[in-house]
C-alpha atoms as a PDB file:
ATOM      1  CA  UNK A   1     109.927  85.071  85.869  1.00  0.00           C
ATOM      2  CA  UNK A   2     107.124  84.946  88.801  1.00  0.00           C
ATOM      3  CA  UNK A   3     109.911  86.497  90.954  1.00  0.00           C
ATOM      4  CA  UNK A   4     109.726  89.329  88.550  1.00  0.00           C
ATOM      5  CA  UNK A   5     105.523  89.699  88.366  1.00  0.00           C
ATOM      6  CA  UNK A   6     105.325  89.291  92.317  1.00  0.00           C
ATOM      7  CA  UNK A   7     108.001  91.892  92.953  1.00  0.00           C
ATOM      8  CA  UNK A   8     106.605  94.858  90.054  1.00  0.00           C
ATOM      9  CA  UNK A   9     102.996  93.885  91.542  1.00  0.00           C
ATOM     10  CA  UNK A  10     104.091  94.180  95.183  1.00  0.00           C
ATOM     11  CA  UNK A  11     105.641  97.578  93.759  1.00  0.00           C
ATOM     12  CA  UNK A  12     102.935  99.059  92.186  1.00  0.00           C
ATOM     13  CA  UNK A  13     100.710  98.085  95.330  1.00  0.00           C
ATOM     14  CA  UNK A  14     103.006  99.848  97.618  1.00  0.00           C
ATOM     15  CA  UNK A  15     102.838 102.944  95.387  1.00  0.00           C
ATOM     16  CA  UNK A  16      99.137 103.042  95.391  1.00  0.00           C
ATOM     17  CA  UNK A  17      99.010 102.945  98.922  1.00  0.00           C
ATOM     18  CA  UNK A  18     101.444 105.897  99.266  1.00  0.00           C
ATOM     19  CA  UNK A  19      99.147 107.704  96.657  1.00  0.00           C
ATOM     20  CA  UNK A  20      95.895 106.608  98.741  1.00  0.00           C
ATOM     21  CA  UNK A  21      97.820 107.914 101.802  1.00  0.00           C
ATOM     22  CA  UNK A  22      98.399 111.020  99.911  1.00  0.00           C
ATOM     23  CA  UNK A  23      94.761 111.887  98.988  1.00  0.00           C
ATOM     24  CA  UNK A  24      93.242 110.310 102.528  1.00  0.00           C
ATOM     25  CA  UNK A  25      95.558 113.747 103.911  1.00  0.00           C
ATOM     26  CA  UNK A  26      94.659 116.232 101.602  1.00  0.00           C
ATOM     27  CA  UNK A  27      91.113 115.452 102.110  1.00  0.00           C
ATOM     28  CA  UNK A  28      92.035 115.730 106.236  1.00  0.00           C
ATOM     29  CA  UNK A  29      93.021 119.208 105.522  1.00  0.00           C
ATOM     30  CA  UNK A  30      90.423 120.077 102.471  1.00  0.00           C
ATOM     31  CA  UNK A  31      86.965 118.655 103.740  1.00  0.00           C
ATOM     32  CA  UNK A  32      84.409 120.639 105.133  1.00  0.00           C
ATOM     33  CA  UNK A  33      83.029 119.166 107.994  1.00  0.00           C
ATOM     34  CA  UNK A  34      83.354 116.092 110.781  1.00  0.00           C
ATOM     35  CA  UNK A  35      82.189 113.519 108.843  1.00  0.00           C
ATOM     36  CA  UNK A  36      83.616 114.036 105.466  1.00  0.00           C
ATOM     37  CA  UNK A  37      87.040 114.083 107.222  1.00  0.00           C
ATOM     38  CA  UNK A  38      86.446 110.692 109.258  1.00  0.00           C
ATOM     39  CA  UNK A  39      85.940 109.289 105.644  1.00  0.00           C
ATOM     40  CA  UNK A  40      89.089 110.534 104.178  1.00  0.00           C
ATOM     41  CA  UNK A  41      90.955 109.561 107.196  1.00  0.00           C
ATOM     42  CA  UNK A  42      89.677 105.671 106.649  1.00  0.00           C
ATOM     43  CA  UNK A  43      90.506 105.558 103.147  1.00  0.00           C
ATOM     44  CA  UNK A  44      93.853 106.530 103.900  1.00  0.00           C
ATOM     45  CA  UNK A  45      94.013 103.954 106.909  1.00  0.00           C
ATOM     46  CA  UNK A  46      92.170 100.912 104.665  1.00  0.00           C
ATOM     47  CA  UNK A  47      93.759 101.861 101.210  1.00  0.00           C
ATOM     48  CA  UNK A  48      96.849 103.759 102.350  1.00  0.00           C
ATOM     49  CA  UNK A  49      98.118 100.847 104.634  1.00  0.00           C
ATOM     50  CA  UNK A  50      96.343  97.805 103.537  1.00  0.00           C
ATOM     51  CA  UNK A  51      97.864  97.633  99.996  1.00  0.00           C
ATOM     52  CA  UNK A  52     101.215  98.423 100.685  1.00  0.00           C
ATOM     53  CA  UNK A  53     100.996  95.243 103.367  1.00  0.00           C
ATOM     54  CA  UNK A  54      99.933  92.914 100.399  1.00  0.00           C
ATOM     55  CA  UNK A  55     102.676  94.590  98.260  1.00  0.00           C
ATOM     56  CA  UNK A  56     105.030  93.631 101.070  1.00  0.00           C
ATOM     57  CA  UNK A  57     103.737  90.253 100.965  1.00  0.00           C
ATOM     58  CA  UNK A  58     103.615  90.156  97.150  1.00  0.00           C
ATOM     59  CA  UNK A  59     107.627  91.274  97.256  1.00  0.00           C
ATOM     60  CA  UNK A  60     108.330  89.153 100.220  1.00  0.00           C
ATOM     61  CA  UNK A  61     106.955  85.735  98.364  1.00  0.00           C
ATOM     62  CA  UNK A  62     108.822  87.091  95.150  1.00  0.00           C
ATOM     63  CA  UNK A  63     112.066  87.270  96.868  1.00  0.00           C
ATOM     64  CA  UNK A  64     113.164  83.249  97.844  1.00  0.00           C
ATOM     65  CA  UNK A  65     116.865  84.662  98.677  1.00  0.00           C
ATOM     66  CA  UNK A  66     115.600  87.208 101.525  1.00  0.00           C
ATOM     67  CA  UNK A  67     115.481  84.653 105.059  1.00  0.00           C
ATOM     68  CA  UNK A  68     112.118  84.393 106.288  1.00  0.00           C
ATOM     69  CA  UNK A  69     110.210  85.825 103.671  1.00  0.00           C
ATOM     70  CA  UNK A  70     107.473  83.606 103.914  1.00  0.00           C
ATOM     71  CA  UNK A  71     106.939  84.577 107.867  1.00  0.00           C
ATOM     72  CA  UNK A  72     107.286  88.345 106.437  1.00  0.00           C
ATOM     73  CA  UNK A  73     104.504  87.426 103.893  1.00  0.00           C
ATOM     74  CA  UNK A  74     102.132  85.908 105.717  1.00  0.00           C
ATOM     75  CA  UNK A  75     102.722  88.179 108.686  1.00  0.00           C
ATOM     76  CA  UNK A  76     101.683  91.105 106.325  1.00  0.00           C
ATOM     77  CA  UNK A  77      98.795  89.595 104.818  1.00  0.00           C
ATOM     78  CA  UNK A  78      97.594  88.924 108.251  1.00  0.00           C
ATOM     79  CA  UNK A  79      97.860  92.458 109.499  1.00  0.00           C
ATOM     80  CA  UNK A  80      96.244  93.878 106.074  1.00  0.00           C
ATOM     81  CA  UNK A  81      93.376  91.514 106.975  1.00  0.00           C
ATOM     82  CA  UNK A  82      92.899  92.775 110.510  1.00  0.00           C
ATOM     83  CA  UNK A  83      93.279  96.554 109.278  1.00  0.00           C
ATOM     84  CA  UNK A  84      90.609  95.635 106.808  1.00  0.00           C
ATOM     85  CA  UNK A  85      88.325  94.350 109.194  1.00  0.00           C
ATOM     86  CA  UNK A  86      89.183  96.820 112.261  1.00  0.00           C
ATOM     87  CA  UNK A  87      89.643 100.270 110.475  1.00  0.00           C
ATOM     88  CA  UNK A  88      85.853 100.422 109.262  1.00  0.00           C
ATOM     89  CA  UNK A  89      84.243  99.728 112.322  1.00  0.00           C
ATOM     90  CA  UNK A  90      87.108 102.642 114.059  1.00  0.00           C
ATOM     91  CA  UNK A  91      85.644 105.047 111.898  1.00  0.00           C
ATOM     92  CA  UNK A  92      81.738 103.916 112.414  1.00  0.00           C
ATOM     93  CA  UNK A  93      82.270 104.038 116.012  1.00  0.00           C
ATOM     94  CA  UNK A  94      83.384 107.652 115.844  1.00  0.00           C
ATOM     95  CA  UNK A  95      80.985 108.963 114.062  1.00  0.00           C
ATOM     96  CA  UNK A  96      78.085 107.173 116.338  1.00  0.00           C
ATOM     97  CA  UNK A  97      80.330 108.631 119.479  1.00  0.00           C
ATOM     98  CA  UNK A  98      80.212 112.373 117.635  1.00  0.00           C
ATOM     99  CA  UNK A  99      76.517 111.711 116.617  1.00  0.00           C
ATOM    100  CA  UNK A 100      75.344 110.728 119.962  1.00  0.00           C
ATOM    101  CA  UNK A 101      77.274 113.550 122.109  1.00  0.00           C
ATOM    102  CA  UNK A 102      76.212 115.651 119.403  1.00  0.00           C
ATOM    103  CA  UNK A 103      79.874 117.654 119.683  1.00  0.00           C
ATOM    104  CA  UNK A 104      80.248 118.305 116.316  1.00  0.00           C
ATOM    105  CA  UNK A 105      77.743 120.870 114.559  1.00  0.00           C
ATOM    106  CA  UNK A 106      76.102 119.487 111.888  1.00  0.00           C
ATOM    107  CA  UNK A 107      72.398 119.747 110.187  1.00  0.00           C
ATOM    108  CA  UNK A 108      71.366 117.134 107.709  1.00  0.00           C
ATOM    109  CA  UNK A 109      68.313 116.886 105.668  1.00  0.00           C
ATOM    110  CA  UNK A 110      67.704 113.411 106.819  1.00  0.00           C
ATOM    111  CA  UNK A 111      68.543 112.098 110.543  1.00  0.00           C
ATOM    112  CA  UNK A 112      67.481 108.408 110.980  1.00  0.00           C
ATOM    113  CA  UNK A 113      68.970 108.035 114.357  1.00  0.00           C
ATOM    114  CA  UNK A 114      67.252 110.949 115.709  1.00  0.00           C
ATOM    115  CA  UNK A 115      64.380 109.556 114.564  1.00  0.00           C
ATOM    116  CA  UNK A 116      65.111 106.250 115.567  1.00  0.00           C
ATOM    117  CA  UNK A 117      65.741 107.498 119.122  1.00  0.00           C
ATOM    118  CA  UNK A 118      62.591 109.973 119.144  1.00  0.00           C
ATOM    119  CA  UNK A 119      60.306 107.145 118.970  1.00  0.00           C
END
């Protein structure tokens, strides 16, 4: 019965991702500008690989016939963790790299590191 919940839970996670994958692309190819891009592009990396690595995990633990499954499992979790932990500060350091080189055009209402730097 658990075998049953961990494997249609590790399922649906895994399609989730694919559909976060999905929508991260479309918004590489539909967004406007730099920034808005970089954004879709991490939710596709956090969202689009992060929960199909605990659905791995969830389907690994669910399946005790499969050898190694718990070194599959916790090898998955692991990497979900560092991807949630790394992919964030990717993207932030990007968009302080295109700020600061100022290489991409863009004009906001509000700059706080310009003003930060002016003073």
């Amino acid at each position: 019965m658990i075998e049953q919940v961990l494997f249609w839970t590790g399922s649906a996670l895994f399609i989730i991702g694919g559909v976060f994958d999905l929508l991260g692309s479309i918004g590489l190819l539909r967004f406007p500008s730099f920034y808005v891009r970089l954004h879709a592009a991490t939710i596709g990396a956090i969202y689009g690989a992060v929960l199909p690595l605990i659905g791995i995990s969830l389907i690994a633990l669910g399946s005790p016939g499969i050898p190694g499954n718990y070194t599959i499992a916790g090898a998955s979790f692991v990497t979900a963790l560092i991807l949630l932990v790394v992919a964030p500060m990717g993207s932030h350091v990007l968009a302080h790299a295109a700020h600061k080189s100022k290489s991409v055009s863009w004009k906001p209402f509000v700059d706080m590191l310009e003003e930060d730097e002016e003073k």
